[in-house]
Protein backbone atom coordinates (compact mmCIF):
# COMPACT_ATOMS: atom_id res chain seq x y z
CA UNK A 1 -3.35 -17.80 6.25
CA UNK A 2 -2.33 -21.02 4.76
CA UNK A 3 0.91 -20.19 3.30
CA UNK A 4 2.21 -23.45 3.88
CA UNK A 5 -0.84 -25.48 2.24
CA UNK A 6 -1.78 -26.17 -1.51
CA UNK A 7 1.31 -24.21 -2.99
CA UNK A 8 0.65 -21.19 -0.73
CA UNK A 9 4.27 -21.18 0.15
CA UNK A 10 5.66 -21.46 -3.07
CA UNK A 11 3.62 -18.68 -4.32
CA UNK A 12 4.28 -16.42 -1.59
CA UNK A 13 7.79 -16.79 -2.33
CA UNK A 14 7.61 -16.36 -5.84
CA UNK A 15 5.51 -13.01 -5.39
CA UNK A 16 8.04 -11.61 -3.22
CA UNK A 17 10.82 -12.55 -5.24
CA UNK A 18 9.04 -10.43 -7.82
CA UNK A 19 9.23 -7.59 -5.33
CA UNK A 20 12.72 -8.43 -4.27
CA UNK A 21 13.52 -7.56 -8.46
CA UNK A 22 12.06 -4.04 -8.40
CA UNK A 23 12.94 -2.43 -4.92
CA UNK A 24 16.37 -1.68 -5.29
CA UNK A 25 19.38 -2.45 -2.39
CA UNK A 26 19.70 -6.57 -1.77
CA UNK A 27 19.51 -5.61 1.73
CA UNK A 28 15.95 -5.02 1.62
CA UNK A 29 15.33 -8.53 0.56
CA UNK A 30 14.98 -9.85 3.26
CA UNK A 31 12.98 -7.24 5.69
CA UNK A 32 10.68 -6.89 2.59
CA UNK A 33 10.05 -10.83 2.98
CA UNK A 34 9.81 -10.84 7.00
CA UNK A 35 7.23 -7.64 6.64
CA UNK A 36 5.00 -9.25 3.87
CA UNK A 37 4.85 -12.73 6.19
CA UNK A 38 3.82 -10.05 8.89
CA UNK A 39 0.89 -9.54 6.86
CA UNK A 40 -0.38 -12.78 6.01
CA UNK A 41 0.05 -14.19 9.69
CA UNK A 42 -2.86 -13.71 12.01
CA UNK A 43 -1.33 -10.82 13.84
CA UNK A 44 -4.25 -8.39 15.60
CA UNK A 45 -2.02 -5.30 14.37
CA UNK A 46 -0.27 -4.73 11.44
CA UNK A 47 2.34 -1.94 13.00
CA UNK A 48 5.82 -3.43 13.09
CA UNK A 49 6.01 -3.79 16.75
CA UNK A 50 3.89 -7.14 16.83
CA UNK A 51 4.85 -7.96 13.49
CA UNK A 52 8.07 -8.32 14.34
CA UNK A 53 7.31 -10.24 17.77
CA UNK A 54 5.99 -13.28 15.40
CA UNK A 55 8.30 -13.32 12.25
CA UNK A 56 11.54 -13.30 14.73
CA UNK A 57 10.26 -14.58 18.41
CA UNK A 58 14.07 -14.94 19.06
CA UNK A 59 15.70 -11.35 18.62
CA UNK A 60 12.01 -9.30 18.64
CA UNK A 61 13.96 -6.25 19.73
CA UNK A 62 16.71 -6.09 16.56
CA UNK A 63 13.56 -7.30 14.42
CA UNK A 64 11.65 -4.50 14.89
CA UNK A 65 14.33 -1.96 14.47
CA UNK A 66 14.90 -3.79 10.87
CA UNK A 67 11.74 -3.26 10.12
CA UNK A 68 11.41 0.43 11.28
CA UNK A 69 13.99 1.42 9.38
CA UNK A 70 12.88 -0.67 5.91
CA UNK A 71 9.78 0.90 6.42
CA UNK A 72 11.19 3.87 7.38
CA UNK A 73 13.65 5.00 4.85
CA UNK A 74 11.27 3.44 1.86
CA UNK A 75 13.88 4.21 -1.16
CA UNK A 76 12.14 1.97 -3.92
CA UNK A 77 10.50 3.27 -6.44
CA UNK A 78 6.26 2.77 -5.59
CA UNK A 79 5.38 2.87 -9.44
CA UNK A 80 7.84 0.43 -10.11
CA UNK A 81 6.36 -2.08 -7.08
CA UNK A 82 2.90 -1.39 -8.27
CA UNK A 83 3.68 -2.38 -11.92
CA UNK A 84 5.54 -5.60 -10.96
CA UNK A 85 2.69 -6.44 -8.79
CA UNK A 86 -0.06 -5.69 -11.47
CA UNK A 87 2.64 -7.77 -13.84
CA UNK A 88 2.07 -10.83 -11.46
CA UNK A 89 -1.45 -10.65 -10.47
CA UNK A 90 -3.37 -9.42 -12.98
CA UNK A 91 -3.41 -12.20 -15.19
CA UNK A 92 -4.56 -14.71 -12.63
CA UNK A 93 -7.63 -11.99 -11.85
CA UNK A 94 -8.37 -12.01 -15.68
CA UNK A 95 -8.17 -15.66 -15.98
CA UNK A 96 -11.86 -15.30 -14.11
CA UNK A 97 -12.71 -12.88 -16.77
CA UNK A 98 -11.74 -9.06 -18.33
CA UNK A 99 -11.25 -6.48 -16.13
CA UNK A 100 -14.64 -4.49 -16.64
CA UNK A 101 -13.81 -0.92 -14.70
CA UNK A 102 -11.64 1.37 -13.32
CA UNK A 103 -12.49 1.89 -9.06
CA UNK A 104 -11.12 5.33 -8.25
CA UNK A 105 -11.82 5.31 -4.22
CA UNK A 106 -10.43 7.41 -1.40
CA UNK A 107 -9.84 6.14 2.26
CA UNK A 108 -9.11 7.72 5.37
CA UNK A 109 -7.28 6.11 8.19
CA UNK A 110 -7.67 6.92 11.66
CA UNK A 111 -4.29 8.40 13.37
CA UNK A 112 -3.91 9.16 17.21
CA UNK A 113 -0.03 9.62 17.39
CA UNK A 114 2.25 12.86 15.94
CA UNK A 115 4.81 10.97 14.12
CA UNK A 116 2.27 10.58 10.93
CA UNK A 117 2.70 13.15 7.84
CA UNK A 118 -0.59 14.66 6.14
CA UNK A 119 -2.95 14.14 8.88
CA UNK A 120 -5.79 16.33 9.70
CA UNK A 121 -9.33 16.32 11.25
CA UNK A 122 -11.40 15.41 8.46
CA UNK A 123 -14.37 13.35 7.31
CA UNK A 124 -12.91 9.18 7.83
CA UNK A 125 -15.30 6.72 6.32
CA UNK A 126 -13.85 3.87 8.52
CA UNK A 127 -15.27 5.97 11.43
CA UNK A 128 -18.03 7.33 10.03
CA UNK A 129 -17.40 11.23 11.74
CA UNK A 130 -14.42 13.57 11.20
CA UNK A 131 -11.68 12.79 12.76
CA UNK A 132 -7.67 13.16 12.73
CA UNK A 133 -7.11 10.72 9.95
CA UNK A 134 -5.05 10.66 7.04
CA UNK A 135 -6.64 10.04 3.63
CA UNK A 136 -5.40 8.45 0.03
CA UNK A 137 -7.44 7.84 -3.52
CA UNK A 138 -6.60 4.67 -4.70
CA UNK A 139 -7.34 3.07 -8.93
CA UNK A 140 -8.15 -0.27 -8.97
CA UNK A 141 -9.31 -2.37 -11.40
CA UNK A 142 -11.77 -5.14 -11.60
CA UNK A 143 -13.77 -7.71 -12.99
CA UNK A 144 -16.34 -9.37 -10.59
CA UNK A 145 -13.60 -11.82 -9.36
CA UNK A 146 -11.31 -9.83 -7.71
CA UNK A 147 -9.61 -5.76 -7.56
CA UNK A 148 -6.23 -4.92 -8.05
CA UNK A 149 -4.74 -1.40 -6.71
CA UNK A 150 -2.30 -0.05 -9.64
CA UNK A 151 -1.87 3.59 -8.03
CA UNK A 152 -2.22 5.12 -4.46
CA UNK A 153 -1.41 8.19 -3.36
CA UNK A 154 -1.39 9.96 0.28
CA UNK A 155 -3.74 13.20 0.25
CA UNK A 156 -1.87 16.12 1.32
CA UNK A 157 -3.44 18.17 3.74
CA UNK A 158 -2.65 21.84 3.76
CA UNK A 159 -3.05 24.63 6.33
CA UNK A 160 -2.47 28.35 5.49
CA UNK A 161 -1.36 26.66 2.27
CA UNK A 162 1.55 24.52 3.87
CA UNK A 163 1.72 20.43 4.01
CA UNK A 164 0.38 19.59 7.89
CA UNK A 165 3.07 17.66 9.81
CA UNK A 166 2.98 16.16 13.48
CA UNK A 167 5.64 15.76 15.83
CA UNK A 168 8.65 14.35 13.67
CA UNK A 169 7.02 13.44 10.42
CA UNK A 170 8.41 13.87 7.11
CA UNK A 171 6.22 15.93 3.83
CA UNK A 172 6.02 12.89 1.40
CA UNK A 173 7.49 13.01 -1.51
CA UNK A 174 5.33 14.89 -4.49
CA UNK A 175 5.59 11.63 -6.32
CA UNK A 176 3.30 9.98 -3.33
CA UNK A 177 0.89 12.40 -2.55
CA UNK A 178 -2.12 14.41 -4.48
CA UNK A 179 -4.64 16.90 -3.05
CA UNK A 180 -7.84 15.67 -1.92
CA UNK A 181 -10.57 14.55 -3.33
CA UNK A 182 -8.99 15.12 -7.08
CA UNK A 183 -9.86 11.57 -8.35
CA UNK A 184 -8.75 13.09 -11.77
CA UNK A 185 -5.13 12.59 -11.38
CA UNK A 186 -3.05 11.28 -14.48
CA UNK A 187 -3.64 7.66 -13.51
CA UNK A 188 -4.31 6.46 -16.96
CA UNK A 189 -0.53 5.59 -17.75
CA UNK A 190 -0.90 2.90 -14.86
CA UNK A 191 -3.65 1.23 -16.33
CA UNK A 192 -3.09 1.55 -19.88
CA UNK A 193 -0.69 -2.01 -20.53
CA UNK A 194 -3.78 -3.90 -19.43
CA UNK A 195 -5.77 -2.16 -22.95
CA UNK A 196 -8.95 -2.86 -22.15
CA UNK A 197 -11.95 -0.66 -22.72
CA UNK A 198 -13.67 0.14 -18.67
CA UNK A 199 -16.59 1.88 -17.19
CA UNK A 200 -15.24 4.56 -14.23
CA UNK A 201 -16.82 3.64 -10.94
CA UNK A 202 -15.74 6.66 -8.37
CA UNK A 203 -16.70 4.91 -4.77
């Protein structure tokens, strides 16, 4: 994408500085940036593997072990990420008009490897079948501009009433996961600085 055009760049740094504020160590400054560029470049994948191969061409290998382990290890604070983001984006959605409803939407992503937590063969809309997937609800809201996510959180998936777990992989954290489907989690508190009255759309 056209960071570098029409103030892209500037704005892209801004917005991560933002991020930079709320995730904690200093270190993570500057894998956070180098991940979020990942993003925005025309990369086929976004794994960290060939993210990593075009945000540091020259040292690929050390890149992608920095970015393993900021992913990886993920010690900020998601509520606090999500607020500063809805902090700096929301009021450029609204300046296209109020945000009109609440989208409360689950989404399943396809996994084929065991070093993912919480997956299980289930229904996965991107595939349109069950398969092994994981699965998260997400809130967003919206106006007919644009969305914003303000909460997201990992379904867990339980057998003989035990979190699943492949290979390696880590339970997440009760803070970042929520039974499925149980779009009525406590979500309000997320959405309540923006106080607005919304219509509930559940996707």
């Amino acid at each position: 994408m056209g960071l570098r055009t029409d103030g892209g760049e500037k704005r892209f740094s801004a917005y991560v500085e933002g991020l930079v504020s709320v995730i904690g160590h200093a270190d993570r400054a500057r894998p956070l940036r180098d991940y979020c560029t990942g993003l925005m470049l025309p990369v086929e994948r976004k794994s960290v593997e060939p993210m990593a191969a075009v945000t540091a061409p020259g040292r690929t290998a050390a890149q992608h072990q920095s970015l393993l382990h900021f992913i990886g290890e993920g010690g900020w604070s998601d509520e606090k990420v999500l607020a500063k983001v809805r902090e700096m984006v929301l009021p450029q959605i609204e300046r296209h008009g109020p945000v009109e409803a609440w989208i409360i939407d689950d989404t399943g992503f396809p996994k084929k490897g065991l070093h993912s937590v919480d997956v299980a063969r289930q229904y996965c809309g991107q595939l349109g079948k069950q398969d092994n997937c994981q699965a998260a609800v997400s809130l967003s809201l919206a106006n007919h501009e644009a969305s914003l996510p303000v909460a997201y959180l990992v379904c867990i998936c339980r057998k003989n009433g035990q979190p699943t777990r492949r290979g390696g992989a880590k339970p997440m954290s009760p803070k970042r996961s929520a039974s499925r489907p149980s779009p009525r989690l406590r979500w309000s508190r997320f959405a309540l600085p923006v106080r607005r009255v919304f219509r509930a759309v559940s996707c």
